[in-house]
Protein backbone atom coordinates (compact mmCIF):
# COMPACT_ATOMS: atom_id res chain seq x y z
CA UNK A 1 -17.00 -28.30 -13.69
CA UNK A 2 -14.67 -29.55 -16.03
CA UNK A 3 -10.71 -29.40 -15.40
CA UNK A 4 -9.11 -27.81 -17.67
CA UNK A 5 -5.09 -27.40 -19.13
CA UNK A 6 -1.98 -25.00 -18.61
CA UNK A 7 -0.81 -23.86 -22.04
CA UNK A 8 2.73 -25.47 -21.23
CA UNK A 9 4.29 -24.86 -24.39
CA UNK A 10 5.73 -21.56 -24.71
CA UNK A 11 5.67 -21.41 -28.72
CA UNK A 12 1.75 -22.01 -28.09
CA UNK A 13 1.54 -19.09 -25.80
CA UNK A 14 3.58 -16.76 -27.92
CA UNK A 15 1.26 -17.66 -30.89
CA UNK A 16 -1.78 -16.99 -29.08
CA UNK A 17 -0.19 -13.62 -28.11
CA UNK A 18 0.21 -13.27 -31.82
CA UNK A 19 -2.99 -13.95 -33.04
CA UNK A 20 -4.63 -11.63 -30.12
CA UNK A 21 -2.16 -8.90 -30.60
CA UNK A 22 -3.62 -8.75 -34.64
CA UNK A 23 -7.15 -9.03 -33.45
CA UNK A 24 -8.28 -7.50 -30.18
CA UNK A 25 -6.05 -5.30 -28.15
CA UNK A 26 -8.79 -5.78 -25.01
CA UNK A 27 -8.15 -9.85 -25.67
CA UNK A 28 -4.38 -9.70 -25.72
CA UNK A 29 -4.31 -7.86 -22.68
CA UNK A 30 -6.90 -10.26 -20.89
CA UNK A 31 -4.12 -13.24 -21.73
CA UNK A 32 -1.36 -11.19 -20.98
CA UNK A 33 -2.89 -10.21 -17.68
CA UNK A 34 -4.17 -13.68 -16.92
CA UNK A 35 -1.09 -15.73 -17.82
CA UNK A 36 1.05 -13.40 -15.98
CA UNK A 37 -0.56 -12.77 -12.67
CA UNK A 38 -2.59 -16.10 -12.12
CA UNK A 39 -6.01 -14.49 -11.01
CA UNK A 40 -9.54 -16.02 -11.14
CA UNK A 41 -11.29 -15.03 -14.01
CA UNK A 42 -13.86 -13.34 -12.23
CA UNK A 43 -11.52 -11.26 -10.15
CA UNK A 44 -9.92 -9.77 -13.52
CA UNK A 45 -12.69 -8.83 -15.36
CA UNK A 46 -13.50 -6.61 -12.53
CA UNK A 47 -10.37 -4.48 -12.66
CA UNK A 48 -10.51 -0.90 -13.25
CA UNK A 49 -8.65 1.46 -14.76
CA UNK A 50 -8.02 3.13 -11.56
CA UNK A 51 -6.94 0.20 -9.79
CA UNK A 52 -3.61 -0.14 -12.26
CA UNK A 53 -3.01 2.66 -13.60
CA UNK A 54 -1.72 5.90 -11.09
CA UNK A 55 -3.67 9.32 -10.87
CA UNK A 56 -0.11 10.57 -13.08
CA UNK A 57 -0.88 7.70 -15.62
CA UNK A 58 1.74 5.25 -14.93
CA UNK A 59 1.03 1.56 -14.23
CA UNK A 60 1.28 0.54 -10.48
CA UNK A 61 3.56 -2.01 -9.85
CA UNK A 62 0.72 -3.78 -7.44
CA UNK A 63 -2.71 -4.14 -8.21
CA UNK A 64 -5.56 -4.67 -5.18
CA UNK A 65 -7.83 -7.42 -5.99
CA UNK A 66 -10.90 -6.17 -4.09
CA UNK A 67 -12.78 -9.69 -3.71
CA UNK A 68 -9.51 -10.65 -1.89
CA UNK A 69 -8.06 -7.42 -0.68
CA UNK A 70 -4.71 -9.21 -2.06
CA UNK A 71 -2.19 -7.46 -3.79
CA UNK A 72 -0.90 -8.83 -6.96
CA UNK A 73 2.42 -7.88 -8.72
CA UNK A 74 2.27 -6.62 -12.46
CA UNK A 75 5.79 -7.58 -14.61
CA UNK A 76 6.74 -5.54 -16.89
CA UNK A 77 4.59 -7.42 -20.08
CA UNK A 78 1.59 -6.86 -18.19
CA UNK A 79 2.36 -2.73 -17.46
CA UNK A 80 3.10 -2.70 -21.37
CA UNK A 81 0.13 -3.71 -22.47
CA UNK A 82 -1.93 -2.28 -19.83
CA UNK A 83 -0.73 1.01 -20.82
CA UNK A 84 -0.49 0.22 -24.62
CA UNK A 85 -4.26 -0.21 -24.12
CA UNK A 86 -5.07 2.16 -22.15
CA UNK A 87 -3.26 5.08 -24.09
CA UNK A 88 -5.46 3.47 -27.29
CA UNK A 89 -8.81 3.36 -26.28
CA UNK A 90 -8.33 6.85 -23.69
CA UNK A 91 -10.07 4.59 -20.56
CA UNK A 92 -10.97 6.66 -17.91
CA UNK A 93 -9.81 5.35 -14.27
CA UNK A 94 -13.59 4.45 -12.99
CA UNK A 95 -13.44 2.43 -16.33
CA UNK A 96 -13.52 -0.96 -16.46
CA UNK A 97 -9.93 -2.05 -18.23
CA UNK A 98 -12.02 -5.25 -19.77
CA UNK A 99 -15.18 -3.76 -21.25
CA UNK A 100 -17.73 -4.99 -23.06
CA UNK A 101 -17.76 -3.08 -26.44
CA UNK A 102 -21.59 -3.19 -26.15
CA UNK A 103 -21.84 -1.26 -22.72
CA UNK A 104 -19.89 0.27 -19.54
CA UNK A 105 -19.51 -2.99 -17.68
CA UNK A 106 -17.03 -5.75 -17.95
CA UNK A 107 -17.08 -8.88 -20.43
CA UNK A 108 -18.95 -11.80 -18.81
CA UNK A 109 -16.63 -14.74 -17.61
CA UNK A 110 -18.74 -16.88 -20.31
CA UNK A 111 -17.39 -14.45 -23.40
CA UNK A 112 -14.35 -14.57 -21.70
CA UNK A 113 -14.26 -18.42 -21.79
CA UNK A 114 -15.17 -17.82 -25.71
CA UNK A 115 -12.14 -15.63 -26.44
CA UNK A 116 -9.79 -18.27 -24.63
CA UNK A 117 -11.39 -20.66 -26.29
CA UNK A 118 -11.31 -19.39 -30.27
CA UNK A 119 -7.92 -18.29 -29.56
CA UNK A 120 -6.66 -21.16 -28.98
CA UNK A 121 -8.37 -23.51 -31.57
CA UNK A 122 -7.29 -20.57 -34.17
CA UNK A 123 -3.48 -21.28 -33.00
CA UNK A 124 -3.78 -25.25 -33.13
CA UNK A 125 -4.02 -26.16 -29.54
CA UNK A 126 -5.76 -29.32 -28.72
CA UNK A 127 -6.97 -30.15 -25.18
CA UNK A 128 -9.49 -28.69 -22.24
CA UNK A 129 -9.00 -25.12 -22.52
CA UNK A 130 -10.85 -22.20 -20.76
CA UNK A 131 -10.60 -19.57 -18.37
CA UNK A 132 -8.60 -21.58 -16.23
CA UNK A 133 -6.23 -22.43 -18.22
CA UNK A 134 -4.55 -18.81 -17.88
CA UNK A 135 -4.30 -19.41 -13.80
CA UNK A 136 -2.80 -22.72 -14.41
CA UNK A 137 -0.66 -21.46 -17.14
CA UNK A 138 0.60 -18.96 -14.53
CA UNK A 139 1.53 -21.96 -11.97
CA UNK A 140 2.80 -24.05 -14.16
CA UNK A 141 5.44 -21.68 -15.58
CA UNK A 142 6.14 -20.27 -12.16
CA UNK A 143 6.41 -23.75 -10.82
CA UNK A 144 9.23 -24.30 -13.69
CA UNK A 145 11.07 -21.41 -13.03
CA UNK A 146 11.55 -22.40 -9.70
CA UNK A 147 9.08 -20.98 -7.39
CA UNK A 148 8.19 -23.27 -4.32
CA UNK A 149 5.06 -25.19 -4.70
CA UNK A 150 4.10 -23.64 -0.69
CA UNK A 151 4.14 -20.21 -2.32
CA UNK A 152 2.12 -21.13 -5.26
CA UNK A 153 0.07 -23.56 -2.72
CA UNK A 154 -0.74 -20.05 -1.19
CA UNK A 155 -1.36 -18.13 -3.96
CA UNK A 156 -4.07 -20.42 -5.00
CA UNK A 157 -5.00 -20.69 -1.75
CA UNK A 158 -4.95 -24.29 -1.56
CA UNK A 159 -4.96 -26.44 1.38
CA UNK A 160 -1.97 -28.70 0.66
CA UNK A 161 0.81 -28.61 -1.98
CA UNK A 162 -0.25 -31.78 -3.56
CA UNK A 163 -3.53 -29.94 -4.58
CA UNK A 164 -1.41 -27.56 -6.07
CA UNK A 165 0.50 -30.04 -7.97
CA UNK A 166 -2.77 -31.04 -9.48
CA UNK A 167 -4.16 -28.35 -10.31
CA UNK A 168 -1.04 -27.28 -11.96
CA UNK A 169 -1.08 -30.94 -14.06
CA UNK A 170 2.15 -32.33 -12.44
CA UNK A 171 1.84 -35.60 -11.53
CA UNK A 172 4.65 -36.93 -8.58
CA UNK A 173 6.22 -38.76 -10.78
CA UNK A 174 6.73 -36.32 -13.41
CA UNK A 175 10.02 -34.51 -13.97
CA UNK A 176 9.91 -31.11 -14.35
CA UNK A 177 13.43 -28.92 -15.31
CA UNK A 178 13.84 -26.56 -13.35
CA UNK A 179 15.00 -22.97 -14.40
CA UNK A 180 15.92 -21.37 -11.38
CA UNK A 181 17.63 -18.25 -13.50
CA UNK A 182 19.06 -15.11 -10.96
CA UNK A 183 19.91 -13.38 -14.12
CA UNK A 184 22.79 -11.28 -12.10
């Protein structure tokens, strides 16, 4: 398998949001929900309806990954456009929230790889991109903002923090700035 990047620029990420925002709400939402919660690819294209969304129809602040049996937060850009899209395309909650628009069951992780990938060549980003990138993108930002590399070590579910720092791209020697921000 080949390793692929983070998206660490944040002007590439909001233009990618751009461009998926114009042309597939179902895409944008796959980034969003990617970049924001740092899931496996294959754990998010199995997410229904009913697993973020409450029987009242408001977004749950937790969602249960069920290959896991984890619980994974959803911020408030995630609960936007889960609902946004939702609310659009009137999913039921035993629907899959990442469709195929050819049948009932989810996107494949391979046309999920596609949309990652033409996204980001129609933005101008160079580099190894895939599914990946959207977990990594997660860790990396996370990382910067000042989240200990033992917590993201265990959200990955890596054995040791310098696997971690490589997956994430961040080499020993590198110098990251940290934005530790309490916003009080």
């Amino acid at each position: 398998m080949e390793t692929v990047e983070a998206f660490k620029d944040r002007k590439q990420i909001n233009a990618i949001k751009k461009y998926l925002k114009q042309h597939s709400e179902r895409d944008f939402l796959l980034f969003v929900f990617g970049i924001n919660t740092g899931q496996k690819i294959s754990d998010i294209l199995n997410v229904r309806v009913g697993d973020v969304i409450e029987k009242d129809g408001a977004v749950k602040d937790f969602c249960r990954i069920a290959s896991t049996g984890r619980e994974v937060y959803l911020n408030a850009k995630v609960k936007k456009a889960i609902l946004h899209y939702v609310q659009l395309h009137q999913l039921c909650r035993e629907d899959y929230l990442f469709q195929s628009s050819k049948s009932k069951k989810p996107i494949t992780r391979q046309q999920a790889y596609r949309i990652i990938q033409q996204c980001a060549r129609a933005v101008g980003v160079e580099g190894k991109i895939g599914t990946n990138s959207l977990r990594k993108t997660f860790g990396f930002h996370a990382y910067k903002r000042g989240v200990a590399i033992s917590l993201l070590q265990k959200h990955f579910n890596h054995s040791t923090p310098s696997e971690t720092l490589r997956f994430l791209g961040i080499s020993k020697d590198e110098k990251i700035r940290t934005e530790i921000d309490v916003d009080l």
